[in-house]
Protein backbone atom coordinates (compact mmCIF):
# COMPACT_ATOMS: atom_id res chain seq x y z
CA UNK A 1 105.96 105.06 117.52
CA UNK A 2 109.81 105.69 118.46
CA UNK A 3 111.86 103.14 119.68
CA UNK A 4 114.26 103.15 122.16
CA UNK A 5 116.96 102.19 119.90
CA UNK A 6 120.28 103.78 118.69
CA UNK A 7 118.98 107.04 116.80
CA UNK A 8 115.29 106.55 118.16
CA UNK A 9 114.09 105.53 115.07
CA UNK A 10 110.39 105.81 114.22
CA UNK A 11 108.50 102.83 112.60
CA UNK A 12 105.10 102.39 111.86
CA UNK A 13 103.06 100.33 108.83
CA UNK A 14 102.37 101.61 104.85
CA UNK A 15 98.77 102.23 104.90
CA UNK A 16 98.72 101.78 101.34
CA UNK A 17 97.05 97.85 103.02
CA UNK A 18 94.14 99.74 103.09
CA UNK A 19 91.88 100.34 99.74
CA UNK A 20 91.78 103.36 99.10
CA UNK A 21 92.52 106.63 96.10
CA UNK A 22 90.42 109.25 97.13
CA UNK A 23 91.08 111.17 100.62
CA UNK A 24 87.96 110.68 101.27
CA UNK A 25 88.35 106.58 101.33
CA UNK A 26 91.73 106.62 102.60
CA UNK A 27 90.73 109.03 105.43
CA UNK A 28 87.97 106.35 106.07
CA UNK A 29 90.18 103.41 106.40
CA UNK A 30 92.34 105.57 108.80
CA UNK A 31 90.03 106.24 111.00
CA UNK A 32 88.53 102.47 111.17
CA UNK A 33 91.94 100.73 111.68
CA UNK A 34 94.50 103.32 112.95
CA UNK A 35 92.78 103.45 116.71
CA UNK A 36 92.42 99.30 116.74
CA UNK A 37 95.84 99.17 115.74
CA UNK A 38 97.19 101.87 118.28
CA UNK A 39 95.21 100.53 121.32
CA UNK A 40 97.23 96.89 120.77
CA UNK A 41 100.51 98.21 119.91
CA UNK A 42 100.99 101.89 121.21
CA UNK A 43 98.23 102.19 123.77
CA UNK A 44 100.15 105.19 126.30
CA UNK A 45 102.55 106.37 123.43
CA UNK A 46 101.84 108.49 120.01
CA UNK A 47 101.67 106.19 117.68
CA UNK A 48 103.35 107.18 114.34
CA UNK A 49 101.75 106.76 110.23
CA UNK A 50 102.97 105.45 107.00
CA UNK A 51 100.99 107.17 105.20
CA UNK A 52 100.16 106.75 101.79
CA UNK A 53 98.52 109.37 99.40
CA UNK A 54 97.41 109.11 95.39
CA UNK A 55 97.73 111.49 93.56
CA UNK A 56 93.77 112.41 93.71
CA UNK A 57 94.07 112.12 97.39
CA UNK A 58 97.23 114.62 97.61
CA UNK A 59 95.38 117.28 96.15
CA UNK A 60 92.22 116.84 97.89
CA UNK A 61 93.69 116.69 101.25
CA UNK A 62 95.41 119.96 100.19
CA UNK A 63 92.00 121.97 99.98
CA UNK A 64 90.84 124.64 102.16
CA UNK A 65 89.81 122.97 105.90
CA UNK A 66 91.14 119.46 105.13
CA UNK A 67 94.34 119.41 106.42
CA UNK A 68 93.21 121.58 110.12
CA UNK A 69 90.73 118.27 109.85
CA UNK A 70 93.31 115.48 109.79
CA UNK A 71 95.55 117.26 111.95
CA UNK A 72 92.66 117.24 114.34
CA UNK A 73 92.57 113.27 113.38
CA UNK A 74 95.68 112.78 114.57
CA UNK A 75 95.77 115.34 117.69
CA UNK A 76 93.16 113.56 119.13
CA UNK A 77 94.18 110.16 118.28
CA UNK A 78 97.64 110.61 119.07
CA UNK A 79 99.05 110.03 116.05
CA UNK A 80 101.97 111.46 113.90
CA UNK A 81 102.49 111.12 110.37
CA UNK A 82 106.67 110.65 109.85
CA UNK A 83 106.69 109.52 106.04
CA UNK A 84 104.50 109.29 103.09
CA UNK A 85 104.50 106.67 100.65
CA UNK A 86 104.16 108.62 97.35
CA UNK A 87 105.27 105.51 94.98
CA UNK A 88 101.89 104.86 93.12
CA UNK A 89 100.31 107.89 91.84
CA UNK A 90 97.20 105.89 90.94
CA UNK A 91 95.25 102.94 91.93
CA UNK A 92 96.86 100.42 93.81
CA UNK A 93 94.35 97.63 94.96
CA UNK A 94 91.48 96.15 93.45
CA UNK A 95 92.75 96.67 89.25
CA UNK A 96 95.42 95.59 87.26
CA UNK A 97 98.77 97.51 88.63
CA UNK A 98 101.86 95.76 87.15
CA UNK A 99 104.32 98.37 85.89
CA UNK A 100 101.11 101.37 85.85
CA UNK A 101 102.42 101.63 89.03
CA UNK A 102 105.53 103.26 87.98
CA UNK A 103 102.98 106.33 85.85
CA UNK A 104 103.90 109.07 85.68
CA UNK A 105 107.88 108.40 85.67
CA UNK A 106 109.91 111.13 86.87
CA UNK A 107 110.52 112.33 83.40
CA UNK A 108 107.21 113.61 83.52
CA UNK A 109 105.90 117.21 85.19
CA UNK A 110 103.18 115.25 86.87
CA UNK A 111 105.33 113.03 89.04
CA UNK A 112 107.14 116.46 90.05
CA UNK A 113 104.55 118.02 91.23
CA UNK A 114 102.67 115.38 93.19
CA UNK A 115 105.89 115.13 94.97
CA UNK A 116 105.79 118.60 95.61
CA UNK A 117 102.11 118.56 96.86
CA UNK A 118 102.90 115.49 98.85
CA UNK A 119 105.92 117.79 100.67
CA UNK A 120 104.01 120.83 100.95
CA UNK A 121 101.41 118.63 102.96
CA UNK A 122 104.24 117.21 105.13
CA UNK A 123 105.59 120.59 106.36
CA UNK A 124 102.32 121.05 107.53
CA UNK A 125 101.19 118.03 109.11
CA UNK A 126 104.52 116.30 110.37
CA UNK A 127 105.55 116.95 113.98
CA UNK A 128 108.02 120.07 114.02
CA UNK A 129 111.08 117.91 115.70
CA UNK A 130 110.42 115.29 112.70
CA UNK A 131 112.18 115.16 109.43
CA UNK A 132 109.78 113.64 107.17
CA UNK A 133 110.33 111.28 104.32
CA UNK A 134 108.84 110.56 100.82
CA UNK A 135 109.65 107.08 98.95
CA UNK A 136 109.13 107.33 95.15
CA UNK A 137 109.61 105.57 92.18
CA UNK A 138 113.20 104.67 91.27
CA UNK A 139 113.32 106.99 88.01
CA UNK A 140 110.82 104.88 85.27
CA UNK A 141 110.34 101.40 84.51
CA UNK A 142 113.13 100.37 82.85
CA UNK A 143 111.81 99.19 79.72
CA UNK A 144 110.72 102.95 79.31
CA UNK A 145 114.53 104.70 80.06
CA UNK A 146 116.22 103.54 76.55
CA UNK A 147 118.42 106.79 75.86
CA UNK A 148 120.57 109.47 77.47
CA UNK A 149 118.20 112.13 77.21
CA UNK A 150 115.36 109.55 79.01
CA UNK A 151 118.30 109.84 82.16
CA UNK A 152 118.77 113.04 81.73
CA UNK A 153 115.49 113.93 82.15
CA UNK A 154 115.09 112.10 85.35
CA UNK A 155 117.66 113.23 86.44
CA UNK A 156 116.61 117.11 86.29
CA UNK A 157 113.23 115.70 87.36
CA UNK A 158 115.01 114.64 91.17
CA UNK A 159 117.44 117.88 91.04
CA UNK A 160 113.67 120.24 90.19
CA UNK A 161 112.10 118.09 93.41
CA UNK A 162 115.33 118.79 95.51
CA UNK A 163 115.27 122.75 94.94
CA UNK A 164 111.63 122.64 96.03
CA UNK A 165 112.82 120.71 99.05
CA UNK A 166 115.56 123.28 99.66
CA UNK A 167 113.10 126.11 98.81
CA UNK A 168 110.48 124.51 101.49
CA UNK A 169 113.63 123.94 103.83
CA UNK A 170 114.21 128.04 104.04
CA UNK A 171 110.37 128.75 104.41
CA UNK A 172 108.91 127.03 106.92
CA UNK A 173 112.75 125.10 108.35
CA UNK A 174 110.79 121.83 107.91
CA UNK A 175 113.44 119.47 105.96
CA UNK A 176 111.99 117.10 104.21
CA UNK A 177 113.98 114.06 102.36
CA UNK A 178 113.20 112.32 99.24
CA UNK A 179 114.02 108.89 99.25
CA UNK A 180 114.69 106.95 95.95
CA UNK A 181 113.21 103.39 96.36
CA UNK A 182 115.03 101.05 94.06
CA UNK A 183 113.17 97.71 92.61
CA UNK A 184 113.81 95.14 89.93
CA UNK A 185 112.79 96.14 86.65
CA UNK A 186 112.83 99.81 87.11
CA UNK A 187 116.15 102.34 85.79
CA UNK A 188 117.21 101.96 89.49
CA UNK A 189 116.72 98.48 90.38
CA UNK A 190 119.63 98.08 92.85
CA UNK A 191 121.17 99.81 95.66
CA UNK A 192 124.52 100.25 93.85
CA UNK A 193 122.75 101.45 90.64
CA UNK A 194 121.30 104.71 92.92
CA UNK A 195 124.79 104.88 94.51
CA UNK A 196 126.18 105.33 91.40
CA UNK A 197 123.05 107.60 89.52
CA UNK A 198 123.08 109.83 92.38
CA UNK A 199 127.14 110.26 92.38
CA UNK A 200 127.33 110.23 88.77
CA UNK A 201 123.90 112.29 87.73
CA UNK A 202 122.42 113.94 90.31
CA UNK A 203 125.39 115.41 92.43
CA UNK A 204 127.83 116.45 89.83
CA UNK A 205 127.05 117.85 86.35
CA UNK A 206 124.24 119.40 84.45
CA UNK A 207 121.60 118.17 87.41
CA UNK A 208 123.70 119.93 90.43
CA UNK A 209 124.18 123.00 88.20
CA UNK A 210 120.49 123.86 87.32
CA UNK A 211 119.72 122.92 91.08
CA UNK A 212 122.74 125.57 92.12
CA UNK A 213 120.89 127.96 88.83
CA UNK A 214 117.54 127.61 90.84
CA UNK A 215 118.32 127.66 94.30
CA UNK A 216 121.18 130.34 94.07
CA UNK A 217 123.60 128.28 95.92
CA UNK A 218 127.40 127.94 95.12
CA UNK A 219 127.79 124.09 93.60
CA UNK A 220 129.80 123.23 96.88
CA UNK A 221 126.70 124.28 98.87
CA UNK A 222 124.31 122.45 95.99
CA UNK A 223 126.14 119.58 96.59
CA UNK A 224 125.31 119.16 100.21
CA UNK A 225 121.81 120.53 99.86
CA UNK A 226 121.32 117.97 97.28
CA UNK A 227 122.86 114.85 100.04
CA UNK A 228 120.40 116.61 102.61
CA UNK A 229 116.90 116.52 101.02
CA UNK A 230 117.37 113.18 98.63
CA UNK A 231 118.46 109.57 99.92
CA UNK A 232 117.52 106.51 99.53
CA UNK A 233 114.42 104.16 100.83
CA UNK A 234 115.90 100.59 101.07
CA UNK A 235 113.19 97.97 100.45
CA UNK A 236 114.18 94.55 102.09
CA UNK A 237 112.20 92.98 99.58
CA UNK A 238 113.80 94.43 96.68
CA UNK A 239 117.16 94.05 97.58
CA UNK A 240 116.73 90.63 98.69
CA UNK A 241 115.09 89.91 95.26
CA UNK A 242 118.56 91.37 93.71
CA UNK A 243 120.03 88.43 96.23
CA UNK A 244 122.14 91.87 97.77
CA UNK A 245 123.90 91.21 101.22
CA UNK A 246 121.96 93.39 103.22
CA UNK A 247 124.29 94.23 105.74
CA UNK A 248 127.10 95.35 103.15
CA UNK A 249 124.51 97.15 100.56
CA UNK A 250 123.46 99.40 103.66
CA UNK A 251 126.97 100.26 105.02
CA UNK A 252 128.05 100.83 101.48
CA UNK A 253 125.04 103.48 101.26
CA UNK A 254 126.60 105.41 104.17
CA UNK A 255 129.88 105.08 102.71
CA UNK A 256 128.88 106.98 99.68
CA UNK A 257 127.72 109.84 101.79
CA UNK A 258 124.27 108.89 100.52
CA UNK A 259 121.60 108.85 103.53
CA UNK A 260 119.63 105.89 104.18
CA UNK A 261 116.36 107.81 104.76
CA UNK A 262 113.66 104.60 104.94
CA UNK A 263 114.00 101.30 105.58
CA UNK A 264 110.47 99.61 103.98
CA UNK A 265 110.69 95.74 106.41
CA UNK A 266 109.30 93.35 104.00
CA UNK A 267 109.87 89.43 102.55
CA UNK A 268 109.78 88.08 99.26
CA UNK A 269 109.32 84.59 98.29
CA UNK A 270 112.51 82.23 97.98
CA UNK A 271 112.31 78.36 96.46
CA UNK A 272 114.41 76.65 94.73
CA UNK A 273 113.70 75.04 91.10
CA UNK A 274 114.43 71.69 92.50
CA UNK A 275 110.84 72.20 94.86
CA UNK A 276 108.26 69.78 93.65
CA UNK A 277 105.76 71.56 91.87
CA UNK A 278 107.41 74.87 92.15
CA UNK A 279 105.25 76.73 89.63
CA UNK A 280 101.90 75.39 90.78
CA UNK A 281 102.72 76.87 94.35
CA UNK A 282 104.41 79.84 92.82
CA UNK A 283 101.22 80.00 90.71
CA UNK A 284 98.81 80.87 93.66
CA UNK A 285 101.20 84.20 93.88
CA UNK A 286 100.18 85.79 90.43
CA UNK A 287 97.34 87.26 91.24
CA UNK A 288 97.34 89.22 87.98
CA UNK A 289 97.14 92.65 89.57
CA UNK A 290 101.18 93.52 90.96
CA UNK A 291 104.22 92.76 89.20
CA UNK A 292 106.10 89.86 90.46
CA UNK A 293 109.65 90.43 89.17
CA UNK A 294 111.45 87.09 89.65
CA UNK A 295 115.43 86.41 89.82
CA UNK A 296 117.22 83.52 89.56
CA UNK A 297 120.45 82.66 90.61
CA UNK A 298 122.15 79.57 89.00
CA UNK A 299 125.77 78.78 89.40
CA UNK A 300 126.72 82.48 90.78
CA UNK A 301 124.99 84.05 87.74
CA UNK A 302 121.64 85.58 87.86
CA UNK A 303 118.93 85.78 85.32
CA UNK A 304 115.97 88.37 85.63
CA UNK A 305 112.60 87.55 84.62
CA UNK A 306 110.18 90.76 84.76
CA UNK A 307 106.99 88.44 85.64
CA UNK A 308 105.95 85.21 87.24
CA UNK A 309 104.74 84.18 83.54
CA UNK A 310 107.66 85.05 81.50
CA UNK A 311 109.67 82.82 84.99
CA UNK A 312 107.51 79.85 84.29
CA UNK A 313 107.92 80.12 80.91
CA UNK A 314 111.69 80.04 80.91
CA UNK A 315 111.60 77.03 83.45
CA UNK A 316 109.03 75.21 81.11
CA UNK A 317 111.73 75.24 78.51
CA UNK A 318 114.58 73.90 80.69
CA UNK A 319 116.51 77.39 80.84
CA UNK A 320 115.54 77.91 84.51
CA UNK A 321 117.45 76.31 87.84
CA UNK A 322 119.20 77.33 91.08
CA UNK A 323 117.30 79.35 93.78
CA UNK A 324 114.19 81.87 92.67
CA UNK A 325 113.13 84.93 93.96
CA UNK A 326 110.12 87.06 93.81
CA UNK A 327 109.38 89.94 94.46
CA UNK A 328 106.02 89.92 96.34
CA UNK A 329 105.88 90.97 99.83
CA UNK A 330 104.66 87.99 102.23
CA UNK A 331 103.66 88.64 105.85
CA UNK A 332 107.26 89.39 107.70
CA UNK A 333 106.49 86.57 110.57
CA UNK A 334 106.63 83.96 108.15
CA UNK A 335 110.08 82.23 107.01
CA UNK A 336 108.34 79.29 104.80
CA UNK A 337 105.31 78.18 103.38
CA UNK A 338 105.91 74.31 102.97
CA UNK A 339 108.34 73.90 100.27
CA UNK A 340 108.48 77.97 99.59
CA UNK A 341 110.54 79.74 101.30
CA UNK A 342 110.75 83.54 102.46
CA UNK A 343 113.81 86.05 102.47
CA UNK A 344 112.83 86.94 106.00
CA UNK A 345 116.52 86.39 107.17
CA UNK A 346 117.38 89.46 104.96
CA UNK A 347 114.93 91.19 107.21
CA UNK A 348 116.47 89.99 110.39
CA UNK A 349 120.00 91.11 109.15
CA UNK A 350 118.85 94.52 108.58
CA UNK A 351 117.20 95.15 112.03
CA UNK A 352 120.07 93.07 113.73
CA UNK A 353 122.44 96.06 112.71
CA UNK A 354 119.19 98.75 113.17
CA UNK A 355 119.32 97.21 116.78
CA UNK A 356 123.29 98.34 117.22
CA UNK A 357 123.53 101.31 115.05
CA UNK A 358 121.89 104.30 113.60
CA UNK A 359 120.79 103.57 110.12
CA UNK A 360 118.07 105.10 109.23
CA UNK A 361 115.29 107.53 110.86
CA UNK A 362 112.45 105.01 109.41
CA UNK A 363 111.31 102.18 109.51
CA UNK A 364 108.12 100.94 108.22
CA UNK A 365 106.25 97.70 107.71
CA UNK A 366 105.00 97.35 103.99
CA UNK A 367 102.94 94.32 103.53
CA UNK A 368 100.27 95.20 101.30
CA UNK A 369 99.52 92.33 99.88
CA UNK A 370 96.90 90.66 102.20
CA UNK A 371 93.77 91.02 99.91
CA UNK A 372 95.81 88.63 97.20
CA UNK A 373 97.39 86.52 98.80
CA UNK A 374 96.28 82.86 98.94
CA UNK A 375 93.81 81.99 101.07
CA UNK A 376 96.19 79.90 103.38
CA UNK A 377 98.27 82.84 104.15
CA UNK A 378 95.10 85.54 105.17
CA UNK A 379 93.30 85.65 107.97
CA UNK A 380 90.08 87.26 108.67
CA UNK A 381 91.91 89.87 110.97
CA UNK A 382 93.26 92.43 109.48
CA UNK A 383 94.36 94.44 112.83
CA UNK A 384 95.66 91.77 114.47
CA UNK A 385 97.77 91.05 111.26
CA UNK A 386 99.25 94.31 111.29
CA UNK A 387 100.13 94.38 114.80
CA UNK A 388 101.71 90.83 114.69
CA UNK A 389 103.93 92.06 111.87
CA UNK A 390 104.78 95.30 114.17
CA UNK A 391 105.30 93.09 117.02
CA UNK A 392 107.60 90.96 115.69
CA UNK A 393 109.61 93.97 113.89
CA UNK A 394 109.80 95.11 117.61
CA UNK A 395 110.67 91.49 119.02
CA UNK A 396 113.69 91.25 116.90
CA UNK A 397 114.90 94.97 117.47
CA UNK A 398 114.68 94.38 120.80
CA UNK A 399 112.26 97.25 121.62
């Protein structure tokens, strides 16, 4: 739906809650929850999609007759797709994840051209006065990116995706924007680390020159072709993970010229060490299927743990204090579960200044954790879950 806020900014939920790899599941789930969900939240308005697409789903929704069928879908539902969530390329739900989720990097031709597919299906199925947006993986797991050549090659990997963006941008004047979703762990796991990777690698040298080589345009021109079609996607959870200020990170995005082209409205957990029992409650969280990158800040200095294990571990041995965060996104309505705590006040800070100015085009709700998480937190309605969430998002941007 669009809001009547500064901008009109469209927000919806990820439908990557819903199980899902083949189009043929995922345009199952659609069409059981999408018209429950619309009917309580956007009854007499279109109601807009997060979608999310695999990369076996991209390229069977791109066969012969199935994308005249969706659009149907939507025509007749009244819905709108405004942003694909093209971040895991493989299964997501149900299976070990942890940092698969991240394959193939973008140092690979396979994460290029799913992202291509994936924009070649949005020119086609977004509404013609939207700008549609793709969130993708922040570069590589980190643990992967050990030399210059590893950046390098992600580098020309974003600059290849851009030209096709410009390339789409001149043949059908749909502009789509790929938005760089940092997370802890990953070769981009902060906003100021894409600040300075797109500034430093992306925009200037060898990346803006073989963009400029395959797009023909003079490198002033490649530089604001490049600004236009890739931004960032600022994860709540993720930066509040990194213990950012919200507020500053996002006005320091605009400074840099660098568009803020999604806002993903999610929670992590907070506690502090000093919370009885903090790992058995912390415990119920590792569900052994997503990675829950922890941080700890002790005495203004923070430590990074890449799992809840290797966290527990490190408290176990006495080298663990201060406040903990995780990152595992927990229903955005909630701000504690008994002695755990939730960032949700990084949440409220972002759509306090979403309520006032125009930050970004998108905004969309992405818990997707409701199938793991414990059994205190889930209820047996799913619907009504997601339109709580969307309610309150709405609530607090005064919409």
């Amino acid at each position: 739906m669009q809001l009547d806020l500064p901008g009109q900014p469209h927000l919806s939920y990820c439908t990557n809650i819903h199980a899902g790899e083949t189009w043929g599941e995922i345009e199952a789930a659609l069409a059981s929850h999408l018209p429950a969900v619309k009917q309580r939240i956007s009854p007499d308005r279109p109601m807009g999609i997060g979608l999310r697409l695999s990369g076996v789903a991209a390229r069977e929704l791109a066969e012969p007759g199935q994308v005249l069928r969706f659009r149907h879908f939507l025509a007749e539902g009244g819905f709108y797709v405004f942003t694909v969530n093209a971040f895991p390329y493989g299964s997501f739900h149900g299976q070990r994840v942890k940092e698969q989720v991240y394959e193939p990097d973008w140092r690979t031709p396979e994460r290029l051209r799913f992202t291509n597919q994936v924009a070649d299906l949005l020119a086609r199925i977004a509404p013609e006065n939207v700008d549609p947006t793709i969130s993708t993986v922040p570069g590589a797991f980190k643990a992967n990116v050990s030399t210059p050549s590893d950046v390098a090659a992600i580098a020309e990997g974003f600059a290849r995706a851009a030209a096709h963006l410009h390339a789409l941008q001149r043949d059908t004047g749909r502009t789509v924007v790929l938005a760089i979703e940092p997370e802890p762990a990953c070769f981009l796991e902060t906003t100021n680390e894409v600040i300075s990777f797109l500034n430093e690698h992306l925009i200037v040298g060898e990346a803006r020159q073989l963009f400029s080589n395959i797009t023909g345009l003079a490198l002033a021109e490649a530089e604001q072709a490049l600004r236009r079609h890739v931004g960032l996607c600022f994860d709540v959870c993720h930066s509040a993970v990194e213990f950012e200020e919200t507020v500053e990170m996002l006005k320091a995005v605009r400074a840099a010229g660098i568009a803020v082209a999604k806002i993903q409205l999610s929670s992590a957990l907070r506690v502090s060490a000093d919370a009885p029992e903090f790992e058995r409650l912390l415990g119920k969280f590792d569900d052994g299927i997503y990675l829950h990158q922890t941080v700890e800040r002790r005495n203004g200095a923070l430590t990074h743990h890449t799992d809840l294990p290797a966290a527990f571990a490190a408290a176990r041995s006495g080298n663990a204090g201060g406040e903990w965060r995780v990152h595992c996104h927990v229903p955005v309505f909630v701000e504690s579960y008994g002695d755990l705590g939730s960032t949700q006040q990084q949440l409220r800070d972002a759509l306090r200044l979403c309520r006032t100015q125009e930050v970004s085009p998108h905004l969309e709700v992405e818990t997707y954790t409701w199938n793991v998480l414990p059994n205190a937190l889930k209820s047996s309605d799913l619907v009504g879950d997601i339109v709580r969430e969307l309610q309150w998002v709405r609530a607090e941007l005064g919409a």
